[in-house]
PDB file of N, CA and C in Angstrom:
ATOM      1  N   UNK A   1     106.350 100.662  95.298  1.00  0.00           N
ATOM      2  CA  UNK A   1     105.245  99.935  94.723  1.00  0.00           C
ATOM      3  C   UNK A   1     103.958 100.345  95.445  1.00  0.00           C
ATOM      4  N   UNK A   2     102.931 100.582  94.977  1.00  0.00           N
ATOM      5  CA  UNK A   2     101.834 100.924  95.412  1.00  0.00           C
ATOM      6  C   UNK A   2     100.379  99.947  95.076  1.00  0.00           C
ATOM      7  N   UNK A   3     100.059  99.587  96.363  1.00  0.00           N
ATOM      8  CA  UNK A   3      99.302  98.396  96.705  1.00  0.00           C
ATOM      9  C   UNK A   3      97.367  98.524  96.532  1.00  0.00           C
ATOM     10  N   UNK A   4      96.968  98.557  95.754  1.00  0.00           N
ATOM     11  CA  UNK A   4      95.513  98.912  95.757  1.00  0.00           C
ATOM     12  C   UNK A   4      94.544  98.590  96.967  1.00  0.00           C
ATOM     13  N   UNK A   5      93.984  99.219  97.604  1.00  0.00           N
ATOM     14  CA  UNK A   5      93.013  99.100  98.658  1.00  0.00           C
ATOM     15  C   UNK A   5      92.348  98.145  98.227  1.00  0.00           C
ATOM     16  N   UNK A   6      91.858  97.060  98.465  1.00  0.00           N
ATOM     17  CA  UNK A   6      90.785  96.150  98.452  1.00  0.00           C
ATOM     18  C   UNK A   6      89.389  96.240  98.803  1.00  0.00           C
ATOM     19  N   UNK A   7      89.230  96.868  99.969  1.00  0.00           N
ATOM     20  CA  UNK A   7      88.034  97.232 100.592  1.00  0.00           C
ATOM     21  C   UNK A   7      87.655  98.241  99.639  1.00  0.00           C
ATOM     22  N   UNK A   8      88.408  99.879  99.238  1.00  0.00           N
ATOM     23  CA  UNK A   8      87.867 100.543  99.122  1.00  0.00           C
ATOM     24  C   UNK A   8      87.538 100.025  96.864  1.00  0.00           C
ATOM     25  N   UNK A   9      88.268  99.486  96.865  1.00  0.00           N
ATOM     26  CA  UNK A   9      88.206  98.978  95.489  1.00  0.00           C
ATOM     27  C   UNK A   9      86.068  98.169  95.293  1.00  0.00           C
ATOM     28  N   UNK A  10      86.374  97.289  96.401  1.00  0.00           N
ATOM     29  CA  UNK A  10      84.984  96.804  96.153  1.00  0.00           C
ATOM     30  C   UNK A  10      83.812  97.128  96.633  1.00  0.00           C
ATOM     31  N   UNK A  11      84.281  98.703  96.612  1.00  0.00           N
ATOM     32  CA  UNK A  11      83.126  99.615  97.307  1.00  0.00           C
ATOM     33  C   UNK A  11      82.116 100.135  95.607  1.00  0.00           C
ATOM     34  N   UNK A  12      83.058 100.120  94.553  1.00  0.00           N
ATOM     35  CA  UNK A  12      82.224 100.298  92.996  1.00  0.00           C
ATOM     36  C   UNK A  12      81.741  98.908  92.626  1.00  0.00           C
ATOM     37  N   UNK A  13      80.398  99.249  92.181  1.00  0.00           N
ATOM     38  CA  UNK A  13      79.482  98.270  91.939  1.00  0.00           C
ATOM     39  C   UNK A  13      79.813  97.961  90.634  1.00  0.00           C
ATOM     40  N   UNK A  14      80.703  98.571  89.911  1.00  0.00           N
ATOM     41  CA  UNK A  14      81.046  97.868  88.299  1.00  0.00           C
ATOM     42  C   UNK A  14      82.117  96.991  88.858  1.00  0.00           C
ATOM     43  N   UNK A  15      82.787  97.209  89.895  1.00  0.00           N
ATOM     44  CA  UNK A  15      84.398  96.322  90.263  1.00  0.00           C
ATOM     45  C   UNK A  15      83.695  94.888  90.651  1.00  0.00           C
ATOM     46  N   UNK A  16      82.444  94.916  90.966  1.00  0.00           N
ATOM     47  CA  UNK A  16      82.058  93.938  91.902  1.00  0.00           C
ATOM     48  C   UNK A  16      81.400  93.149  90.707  1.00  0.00           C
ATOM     49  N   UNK A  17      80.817  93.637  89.990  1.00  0.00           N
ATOM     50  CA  UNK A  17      80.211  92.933  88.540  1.00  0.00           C
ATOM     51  C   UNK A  17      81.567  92.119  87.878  1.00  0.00           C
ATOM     52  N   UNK A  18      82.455  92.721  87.751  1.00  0.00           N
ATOM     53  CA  UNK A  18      83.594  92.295  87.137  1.00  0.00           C
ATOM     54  C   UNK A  18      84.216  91.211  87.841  1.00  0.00           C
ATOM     55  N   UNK A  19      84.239  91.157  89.263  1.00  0.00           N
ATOM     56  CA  UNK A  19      84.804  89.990  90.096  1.00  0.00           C
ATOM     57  C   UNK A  19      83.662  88.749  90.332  1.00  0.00           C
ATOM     58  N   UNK A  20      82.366  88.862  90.011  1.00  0.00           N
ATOM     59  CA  UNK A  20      81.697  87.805  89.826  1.00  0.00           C
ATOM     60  C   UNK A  20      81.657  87.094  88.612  1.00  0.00           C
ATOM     61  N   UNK A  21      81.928  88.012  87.546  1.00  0.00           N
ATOM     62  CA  UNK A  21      82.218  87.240  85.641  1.00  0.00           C
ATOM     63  C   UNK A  21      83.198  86.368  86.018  1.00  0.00           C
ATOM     64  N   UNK A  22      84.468  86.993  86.741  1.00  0.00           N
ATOM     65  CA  UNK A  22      85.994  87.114  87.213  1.00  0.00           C
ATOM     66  C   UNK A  22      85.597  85.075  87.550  1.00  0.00           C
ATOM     67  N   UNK A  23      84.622  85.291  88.917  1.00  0.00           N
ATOM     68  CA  UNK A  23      84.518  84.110  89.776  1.00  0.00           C
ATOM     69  C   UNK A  23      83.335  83.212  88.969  1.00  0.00           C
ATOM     70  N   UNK A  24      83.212  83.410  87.997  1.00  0.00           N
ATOM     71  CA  UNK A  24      81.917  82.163  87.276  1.00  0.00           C
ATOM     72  C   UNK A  24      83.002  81.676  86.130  1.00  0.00           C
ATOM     73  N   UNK A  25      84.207  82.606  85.839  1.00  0.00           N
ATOM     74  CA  UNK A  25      85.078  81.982  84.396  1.00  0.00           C
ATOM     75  C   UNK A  25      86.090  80.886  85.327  1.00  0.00           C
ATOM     76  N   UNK A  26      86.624  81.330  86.265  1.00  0.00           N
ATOM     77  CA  UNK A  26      87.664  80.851  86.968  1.00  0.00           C
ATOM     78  C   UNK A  26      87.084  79.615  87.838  1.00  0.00           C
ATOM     79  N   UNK A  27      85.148  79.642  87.855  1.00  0.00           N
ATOM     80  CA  UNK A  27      84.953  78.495  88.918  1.00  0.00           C
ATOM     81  C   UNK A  27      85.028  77.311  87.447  1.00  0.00           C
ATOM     82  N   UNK A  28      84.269  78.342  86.805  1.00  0.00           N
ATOM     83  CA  UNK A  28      83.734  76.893  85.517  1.00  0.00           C
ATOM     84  C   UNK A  28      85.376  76.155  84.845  1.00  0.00           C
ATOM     85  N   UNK A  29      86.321  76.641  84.688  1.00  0.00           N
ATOM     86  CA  UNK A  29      87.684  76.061  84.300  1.00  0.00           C
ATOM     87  C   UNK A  29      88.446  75.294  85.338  1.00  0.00           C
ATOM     88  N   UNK A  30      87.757  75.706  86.662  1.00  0.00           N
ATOM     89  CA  UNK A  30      88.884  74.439  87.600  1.00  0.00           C
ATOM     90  C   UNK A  30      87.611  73.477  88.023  1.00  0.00           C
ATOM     91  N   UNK A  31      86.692  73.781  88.011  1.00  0.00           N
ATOM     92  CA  UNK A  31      85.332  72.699  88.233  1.00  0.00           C
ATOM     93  C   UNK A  31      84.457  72.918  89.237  1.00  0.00           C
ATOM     94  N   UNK A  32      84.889  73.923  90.221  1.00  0.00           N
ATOM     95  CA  UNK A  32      84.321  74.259  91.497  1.00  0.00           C
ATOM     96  C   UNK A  32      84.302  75.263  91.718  1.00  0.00           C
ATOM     97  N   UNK A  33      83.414  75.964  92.349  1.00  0.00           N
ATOM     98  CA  UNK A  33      83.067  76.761  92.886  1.00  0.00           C
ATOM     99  C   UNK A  33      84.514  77.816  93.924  1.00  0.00           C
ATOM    100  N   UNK A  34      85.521  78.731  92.997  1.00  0.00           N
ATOM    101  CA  UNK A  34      86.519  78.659  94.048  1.00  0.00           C
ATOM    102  C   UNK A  34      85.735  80.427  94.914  1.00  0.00           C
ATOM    103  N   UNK A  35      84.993  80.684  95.266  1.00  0.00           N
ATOM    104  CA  UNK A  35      84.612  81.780  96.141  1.00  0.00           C
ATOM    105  C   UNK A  35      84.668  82.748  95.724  1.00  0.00           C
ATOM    106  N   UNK A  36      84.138  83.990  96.083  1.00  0.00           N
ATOM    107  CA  UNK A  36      84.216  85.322  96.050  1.00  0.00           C
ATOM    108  C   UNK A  36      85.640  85.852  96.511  1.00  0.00           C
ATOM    109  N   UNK A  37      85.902  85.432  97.650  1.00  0.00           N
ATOM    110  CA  UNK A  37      86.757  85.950  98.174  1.00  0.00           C
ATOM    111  C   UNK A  37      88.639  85.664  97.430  1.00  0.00           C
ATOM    112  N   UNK A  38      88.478  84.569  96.999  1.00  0.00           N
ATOM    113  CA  UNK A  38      89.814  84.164  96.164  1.00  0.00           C
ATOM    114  C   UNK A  38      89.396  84.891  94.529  1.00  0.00           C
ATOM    115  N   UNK A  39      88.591  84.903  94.121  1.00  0.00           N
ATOM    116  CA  UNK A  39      88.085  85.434  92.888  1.00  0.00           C
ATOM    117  C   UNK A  39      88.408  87.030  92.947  1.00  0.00           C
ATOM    118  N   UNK A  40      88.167  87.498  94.271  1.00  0.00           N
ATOM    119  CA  UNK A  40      88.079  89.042  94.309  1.00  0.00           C
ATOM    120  C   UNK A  40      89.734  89.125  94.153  1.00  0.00           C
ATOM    121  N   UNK A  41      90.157  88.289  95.340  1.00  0.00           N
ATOM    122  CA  UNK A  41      91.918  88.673  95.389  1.00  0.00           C
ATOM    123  C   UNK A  41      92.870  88.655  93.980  1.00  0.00           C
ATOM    124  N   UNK A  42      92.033  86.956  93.162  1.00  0.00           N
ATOM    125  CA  UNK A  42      92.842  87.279  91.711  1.00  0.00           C
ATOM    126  C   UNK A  42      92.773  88.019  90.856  1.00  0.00           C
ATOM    127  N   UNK A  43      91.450  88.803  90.803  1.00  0.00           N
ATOM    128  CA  UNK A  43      90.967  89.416  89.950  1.00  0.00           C
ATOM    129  C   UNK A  43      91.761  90.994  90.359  1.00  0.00           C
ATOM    130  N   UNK A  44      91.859  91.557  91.543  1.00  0.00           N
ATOM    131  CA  UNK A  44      92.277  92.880  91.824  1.00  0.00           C
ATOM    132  C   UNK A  44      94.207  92.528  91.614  1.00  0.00           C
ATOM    133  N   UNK A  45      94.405  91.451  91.435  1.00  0.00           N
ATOM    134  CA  UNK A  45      96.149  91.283  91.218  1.00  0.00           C
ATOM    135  C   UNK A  45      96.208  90.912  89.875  1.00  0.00           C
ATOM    136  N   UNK A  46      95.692  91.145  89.415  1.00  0.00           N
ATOM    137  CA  UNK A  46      95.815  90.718  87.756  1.00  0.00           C
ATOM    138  C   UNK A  46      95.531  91.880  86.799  1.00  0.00           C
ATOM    139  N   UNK A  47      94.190  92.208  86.933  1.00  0.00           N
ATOM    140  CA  UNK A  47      93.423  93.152  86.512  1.00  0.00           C
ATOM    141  C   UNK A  47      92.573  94.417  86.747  1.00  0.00           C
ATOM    142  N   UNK A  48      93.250  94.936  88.172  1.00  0.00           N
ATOM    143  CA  UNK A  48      92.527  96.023  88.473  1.00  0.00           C
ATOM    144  C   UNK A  48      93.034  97.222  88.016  1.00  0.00           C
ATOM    145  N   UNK A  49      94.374  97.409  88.004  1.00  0.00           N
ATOM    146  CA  UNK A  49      94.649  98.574  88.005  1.00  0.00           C
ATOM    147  C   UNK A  49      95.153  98.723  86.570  1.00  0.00           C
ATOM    148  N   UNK A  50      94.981  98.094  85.439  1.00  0.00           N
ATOM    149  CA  UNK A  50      94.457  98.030  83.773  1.00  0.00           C
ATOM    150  C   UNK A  50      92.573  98.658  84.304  1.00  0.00           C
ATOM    151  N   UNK A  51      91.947  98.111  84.624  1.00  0.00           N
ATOM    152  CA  UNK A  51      90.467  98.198  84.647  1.00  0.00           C
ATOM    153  C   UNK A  51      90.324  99.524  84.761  1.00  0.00           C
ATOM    154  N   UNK A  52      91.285 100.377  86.308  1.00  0.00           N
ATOM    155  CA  UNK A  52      90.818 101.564  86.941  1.00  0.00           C
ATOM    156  C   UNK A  52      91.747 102.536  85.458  1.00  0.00           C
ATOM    157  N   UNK A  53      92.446 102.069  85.111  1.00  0.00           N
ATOM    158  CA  UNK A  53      92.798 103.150  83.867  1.00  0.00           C
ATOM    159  C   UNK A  53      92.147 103.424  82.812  1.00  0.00           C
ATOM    160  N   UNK A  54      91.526 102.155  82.517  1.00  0.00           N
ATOM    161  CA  UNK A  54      90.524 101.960  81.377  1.00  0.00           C
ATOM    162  C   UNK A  54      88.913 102.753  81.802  1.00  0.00           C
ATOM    163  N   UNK A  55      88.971 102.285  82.752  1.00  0.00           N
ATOM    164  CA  UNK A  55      86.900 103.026  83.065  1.00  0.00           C
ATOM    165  C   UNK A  55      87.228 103.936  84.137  1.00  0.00           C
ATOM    166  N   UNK A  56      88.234 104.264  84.828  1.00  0.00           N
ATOM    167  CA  UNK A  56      87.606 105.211  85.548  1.00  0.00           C
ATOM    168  C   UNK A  56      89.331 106.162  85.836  1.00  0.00           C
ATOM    169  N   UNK A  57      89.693 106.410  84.575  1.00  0.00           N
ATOM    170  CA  UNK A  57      91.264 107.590  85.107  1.00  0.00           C
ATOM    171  C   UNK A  57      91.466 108.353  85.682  1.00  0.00           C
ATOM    172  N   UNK A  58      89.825 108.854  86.020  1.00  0.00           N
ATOM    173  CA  UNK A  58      90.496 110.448  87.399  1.00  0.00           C
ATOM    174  C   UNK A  58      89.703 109.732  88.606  1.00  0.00           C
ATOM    175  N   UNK A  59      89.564 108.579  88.795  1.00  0.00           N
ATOM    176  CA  UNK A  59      89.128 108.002  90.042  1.00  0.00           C
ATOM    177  C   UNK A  59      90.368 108.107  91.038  1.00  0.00           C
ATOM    178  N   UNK A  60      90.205 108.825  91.959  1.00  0.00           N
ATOM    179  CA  UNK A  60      90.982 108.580  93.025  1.00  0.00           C
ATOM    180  C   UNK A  60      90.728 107.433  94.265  1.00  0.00           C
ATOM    181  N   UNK A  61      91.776 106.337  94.008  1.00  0.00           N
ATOM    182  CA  UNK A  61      91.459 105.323  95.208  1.00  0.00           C
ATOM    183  C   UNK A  61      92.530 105.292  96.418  1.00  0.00           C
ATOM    184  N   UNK A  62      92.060 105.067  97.505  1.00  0.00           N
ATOM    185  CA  UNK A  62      93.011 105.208  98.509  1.00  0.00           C
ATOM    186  C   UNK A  62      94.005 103.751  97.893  1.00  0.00           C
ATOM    187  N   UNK A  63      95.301 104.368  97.974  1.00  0.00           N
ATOM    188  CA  UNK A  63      96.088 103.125  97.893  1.00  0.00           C
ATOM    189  C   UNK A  63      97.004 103.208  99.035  1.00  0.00           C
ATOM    190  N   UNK A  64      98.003 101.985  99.383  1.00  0.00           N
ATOM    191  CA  UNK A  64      99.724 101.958 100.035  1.00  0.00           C
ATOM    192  C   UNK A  64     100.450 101.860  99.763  1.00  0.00           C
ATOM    193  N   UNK A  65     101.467 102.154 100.226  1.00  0.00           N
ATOM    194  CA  UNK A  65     102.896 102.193  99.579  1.00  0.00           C
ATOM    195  C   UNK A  65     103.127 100.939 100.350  1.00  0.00           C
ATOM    196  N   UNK A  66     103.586 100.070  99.198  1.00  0.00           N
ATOM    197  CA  UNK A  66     104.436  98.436 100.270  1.00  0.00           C
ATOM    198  C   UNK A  66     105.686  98.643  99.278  1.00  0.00           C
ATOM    199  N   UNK A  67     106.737  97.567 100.279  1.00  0.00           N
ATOM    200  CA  UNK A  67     108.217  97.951 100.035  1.00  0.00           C
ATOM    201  C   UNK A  67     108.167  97.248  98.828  1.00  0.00           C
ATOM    202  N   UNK A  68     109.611  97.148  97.944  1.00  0.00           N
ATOM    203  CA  UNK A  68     109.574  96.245  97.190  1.00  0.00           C
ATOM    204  C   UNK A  68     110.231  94.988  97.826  1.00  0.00           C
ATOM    205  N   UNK A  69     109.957  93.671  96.886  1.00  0.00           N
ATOM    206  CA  UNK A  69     110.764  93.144  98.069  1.00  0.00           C
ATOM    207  C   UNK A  69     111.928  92.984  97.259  1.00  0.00           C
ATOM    208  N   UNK A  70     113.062  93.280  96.157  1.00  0.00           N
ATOM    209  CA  UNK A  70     113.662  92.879  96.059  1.00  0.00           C
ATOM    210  C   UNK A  70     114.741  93.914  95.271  1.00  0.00           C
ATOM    211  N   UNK A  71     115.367  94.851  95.673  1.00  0.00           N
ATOM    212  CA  UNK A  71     115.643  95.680  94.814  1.00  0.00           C
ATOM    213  C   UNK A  71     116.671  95.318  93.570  1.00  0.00           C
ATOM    214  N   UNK A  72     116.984  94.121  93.150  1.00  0.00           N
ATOM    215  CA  UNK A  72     117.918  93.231  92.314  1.00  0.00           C
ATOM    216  C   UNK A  72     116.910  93.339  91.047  1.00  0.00           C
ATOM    217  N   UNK A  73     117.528  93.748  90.142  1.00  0.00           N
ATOM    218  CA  UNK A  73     116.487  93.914  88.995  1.00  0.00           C
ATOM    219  C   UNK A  73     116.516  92.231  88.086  1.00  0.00           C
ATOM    220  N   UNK A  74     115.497  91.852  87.647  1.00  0.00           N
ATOM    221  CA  UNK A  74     115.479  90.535  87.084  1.00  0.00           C
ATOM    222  C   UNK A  74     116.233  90.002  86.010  1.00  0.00           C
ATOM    223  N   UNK A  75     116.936  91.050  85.317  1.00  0.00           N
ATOM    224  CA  UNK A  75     118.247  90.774  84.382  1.00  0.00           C
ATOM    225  C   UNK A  75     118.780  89.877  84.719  1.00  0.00           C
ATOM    226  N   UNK A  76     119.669  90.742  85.624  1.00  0.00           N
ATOM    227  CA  UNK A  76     120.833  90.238  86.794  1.00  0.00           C
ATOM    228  C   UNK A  76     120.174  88.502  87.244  1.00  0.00           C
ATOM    229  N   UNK A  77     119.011  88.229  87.634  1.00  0.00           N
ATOM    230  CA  UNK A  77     118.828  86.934  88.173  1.00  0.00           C
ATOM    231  C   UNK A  77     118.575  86.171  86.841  1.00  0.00           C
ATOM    232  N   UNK A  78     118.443  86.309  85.607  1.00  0.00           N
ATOM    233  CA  UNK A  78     118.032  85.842  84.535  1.00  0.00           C
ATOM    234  C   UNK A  78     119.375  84.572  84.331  1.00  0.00           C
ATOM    235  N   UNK A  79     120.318  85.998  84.401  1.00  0.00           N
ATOM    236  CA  UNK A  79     122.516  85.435  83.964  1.00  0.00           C
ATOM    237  C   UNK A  79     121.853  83.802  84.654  1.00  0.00           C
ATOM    238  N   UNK A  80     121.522  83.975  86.306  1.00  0.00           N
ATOM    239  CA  UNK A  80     122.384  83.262  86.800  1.00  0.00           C
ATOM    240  C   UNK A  80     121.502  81.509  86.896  1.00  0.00           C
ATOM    241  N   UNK A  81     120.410  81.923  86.135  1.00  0.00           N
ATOM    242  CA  UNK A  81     119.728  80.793  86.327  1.00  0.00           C
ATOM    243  C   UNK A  81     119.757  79.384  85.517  1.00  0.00           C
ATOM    244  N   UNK A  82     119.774  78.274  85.598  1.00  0.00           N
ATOM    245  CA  UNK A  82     120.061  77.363  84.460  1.00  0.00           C
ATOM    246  C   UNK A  82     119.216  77.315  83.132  1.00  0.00           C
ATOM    247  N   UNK A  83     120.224  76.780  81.981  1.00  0.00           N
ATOM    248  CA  UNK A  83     119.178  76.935  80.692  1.00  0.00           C
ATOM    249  C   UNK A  83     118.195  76.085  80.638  1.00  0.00           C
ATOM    250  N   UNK A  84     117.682  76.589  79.289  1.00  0.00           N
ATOM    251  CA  UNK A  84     116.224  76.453  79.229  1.00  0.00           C
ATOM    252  C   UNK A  84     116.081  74.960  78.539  1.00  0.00           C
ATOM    253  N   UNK A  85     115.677  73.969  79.420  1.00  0.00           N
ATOM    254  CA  UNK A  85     115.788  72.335  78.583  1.00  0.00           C
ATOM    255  C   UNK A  85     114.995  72.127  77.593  1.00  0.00           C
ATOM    256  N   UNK A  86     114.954  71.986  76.678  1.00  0.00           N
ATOM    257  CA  UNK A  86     114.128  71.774  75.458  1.00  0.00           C
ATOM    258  C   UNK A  86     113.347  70.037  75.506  1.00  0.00           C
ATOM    259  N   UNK A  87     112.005  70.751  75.155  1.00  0.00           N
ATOM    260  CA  UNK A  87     111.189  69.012  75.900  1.00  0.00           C
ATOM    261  C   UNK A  87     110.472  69.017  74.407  1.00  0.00           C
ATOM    262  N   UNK A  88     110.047  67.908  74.052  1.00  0.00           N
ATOM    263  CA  UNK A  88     109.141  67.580  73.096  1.00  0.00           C
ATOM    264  C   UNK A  88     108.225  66.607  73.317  1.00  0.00           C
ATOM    265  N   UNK A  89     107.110  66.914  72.524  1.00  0.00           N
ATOM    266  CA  UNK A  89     105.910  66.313  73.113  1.00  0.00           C
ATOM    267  C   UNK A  89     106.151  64.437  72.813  1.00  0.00           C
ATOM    268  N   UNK A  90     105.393  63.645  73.618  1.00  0.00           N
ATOM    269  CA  UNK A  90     105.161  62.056  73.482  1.00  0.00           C
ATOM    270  C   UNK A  90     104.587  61.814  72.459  1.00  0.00           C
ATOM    271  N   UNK A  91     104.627  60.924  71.635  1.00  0.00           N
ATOM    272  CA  UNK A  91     103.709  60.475  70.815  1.00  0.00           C
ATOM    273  C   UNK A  91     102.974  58.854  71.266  1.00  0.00           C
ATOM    274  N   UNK A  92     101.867  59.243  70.915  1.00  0.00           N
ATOM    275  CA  UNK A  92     101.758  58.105  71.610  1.00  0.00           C
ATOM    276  C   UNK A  92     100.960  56.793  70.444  1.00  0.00           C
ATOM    277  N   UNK A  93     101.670  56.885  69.157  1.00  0.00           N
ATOM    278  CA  UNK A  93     100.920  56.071  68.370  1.00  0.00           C
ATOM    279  C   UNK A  93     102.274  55.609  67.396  1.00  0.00           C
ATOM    280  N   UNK A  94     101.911  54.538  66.939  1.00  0.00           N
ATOM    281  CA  UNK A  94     102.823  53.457  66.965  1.00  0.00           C
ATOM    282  C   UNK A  94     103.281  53.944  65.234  1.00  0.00           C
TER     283      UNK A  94
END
């Protein structure tokens, strides 16, 4: 798995435009102000590396290699998990 640089990511001034839209949509829906710094982190784990394919494909960014953590493919954990409870909504009028 290969881990996108952060630093060198918010070294482009379009990445940085994009993580402030990123941090004015995400402050105005929970009510507050949640920072640059949590805005930058969701925004580069969600949507960066769609973004860097889309605007910039022969950009070379320093990235890392991090392990995976789990080499069990999610099939296999799907079997073993309990089913899916079926809920329906309240009504609340007489």
């Amino acid at each position: 798995m290969v881990e996108i640089d952060r630093s060198e990511l918010l070294k482009i001034p379009e990445v940085v435009e994009e993580v402030k839209r990123h941090l004015w949509i995400e402050s105005e829906k929970t009510g507050y102000d949640i920072g640059f710094d949590r805005a930058a982190d969701d925004w580069i784990g969600k949507y960066a590396q769609a973004w860097l394919n889309h605007y910039k494909p022969n950009y070379r960014l320093k990235t890392k290699e991090v392990p995976a953590k789990s080499a069990t493919p999610l099939v296999n954990n799907a079997k073993q998990s309990s089913p899916i409870k079926k809920r329906s909504a309240k009504s609340y009028t007489n």
